[in-house]
Protein backbone atom coordinates (compact mmCIF):
# COMPACT_ATOMS: atom_id res chain seq x y z
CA UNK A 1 -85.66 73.19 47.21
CA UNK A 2 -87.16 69.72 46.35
CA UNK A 3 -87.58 67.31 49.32
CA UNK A 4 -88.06 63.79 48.66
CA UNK A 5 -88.99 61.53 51.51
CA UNK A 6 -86.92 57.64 51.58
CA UNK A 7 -89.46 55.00 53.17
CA UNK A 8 -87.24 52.06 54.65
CA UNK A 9 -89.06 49.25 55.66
CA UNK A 10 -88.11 45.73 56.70
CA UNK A 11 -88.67 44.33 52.97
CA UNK A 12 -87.44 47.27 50.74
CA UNK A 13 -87.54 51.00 50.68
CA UNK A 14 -89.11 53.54 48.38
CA UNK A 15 -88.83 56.91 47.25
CA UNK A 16 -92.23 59.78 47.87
CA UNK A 17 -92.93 63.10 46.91
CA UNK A 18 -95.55 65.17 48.47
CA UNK A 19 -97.46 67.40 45.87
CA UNK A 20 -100.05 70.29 46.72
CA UNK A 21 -102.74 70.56 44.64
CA UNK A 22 -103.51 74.36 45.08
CA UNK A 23 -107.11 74.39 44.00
CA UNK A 24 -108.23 71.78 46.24
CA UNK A 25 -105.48 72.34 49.46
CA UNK A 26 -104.61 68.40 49.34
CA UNK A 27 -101.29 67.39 49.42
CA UNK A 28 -100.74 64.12 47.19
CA UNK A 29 -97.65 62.14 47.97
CA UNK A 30 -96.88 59.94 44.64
CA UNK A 31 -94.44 57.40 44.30
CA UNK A 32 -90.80 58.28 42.34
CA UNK A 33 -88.37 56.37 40.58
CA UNK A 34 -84.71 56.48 42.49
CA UNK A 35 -83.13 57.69 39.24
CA UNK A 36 -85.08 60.79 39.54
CA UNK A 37 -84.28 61.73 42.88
CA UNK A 38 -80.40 60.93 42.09
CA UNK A 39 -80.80 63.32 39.46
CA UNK A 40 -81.89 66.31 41.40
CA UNK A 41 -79.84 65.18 44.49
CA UNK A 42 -76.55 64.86 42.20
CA UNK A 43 -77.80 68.80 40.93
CA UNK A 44 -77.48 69.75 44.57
CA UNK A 45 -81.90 70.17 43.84
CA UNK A 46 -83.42 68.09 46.90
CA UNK A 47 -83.00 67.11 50.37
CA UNK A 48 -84.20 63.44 51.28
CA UNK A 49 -85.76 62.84 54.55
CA UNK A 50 -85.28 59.11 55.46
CA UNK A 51 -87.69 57.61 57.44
CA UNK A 52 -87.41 54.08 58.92
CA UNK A 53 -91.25 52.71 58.94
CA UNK A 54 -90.46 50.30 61.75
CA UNK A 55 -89.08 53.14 64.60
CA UNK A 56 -90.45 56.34 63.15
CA UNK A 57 -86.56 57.62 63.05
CA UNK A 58 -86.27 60.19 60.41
CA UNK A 59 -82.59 61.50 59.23
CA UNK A 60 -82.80 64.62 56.22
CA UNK A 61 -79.55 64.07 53.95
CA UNK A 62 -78.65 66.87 51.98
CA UNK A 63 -75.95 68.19 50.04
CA UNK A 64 -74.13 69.35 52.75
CA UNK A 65 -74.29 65.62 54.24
CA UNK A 66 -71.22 63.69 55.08
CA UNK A 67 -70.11 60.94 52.11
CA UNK A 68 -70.24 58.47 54.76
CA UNK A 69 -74.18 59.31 55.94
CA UNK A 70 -75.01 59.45 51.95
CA UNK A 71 -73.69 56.11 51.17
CA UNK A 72 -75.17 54.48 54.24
CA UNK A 73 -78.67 55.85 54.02
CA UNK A 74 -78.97 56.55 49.91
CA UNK A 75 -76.52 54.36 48.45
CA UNK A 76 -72.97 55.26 47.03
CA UNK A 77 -74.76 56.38 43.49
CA UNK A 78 -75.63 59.47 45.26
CA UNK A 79 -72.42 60.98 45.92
CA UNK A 80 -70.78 63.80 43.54
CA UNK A 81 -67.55 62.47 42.45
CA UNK A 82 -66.61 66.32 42.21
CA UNK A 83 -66.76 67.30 45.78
């Protein structure tokens, strides 16, 4: 399973994913457009881990979170109509 990581910070927040580069044993984290996580999220694909920069408080949403914690922390785009 995909996990994308939500930076919130006091001006705006941001959506990371960490990459491993095999070869070398880095991990690169790379900045990703929200409609891409949506995507995968809405596929039931990813977990998010929210992290508030400020505190260090972390939250993981997934698809088994409540409508109520996805809308608060991701935004209402993110939750399947279909459930």
């Amino acid at each position: 399973m995909n996990r994308y990581t939500k930076i919130i910070n006091m001006m705006d927040s941001y959506y990371t994913k960490d990459y491993e580069k095999t070869k070398k044993n880095i991990t690169k984290v790379r900045e990703v457009r929200e409609e891409t996580v949506r995507k995968f999220f809405l596929q039931g694909d990813c977990e998010v881990l929210v992290v508030f920069e400020e505190t260090g408080r972390e939250i993981l949403i997934d698809d088994f979170s409540s409508d109520e914690d996805i809308r608060k922390y991701l935004g209402p785009k993110f939750i399947n109509k279909k459930r």
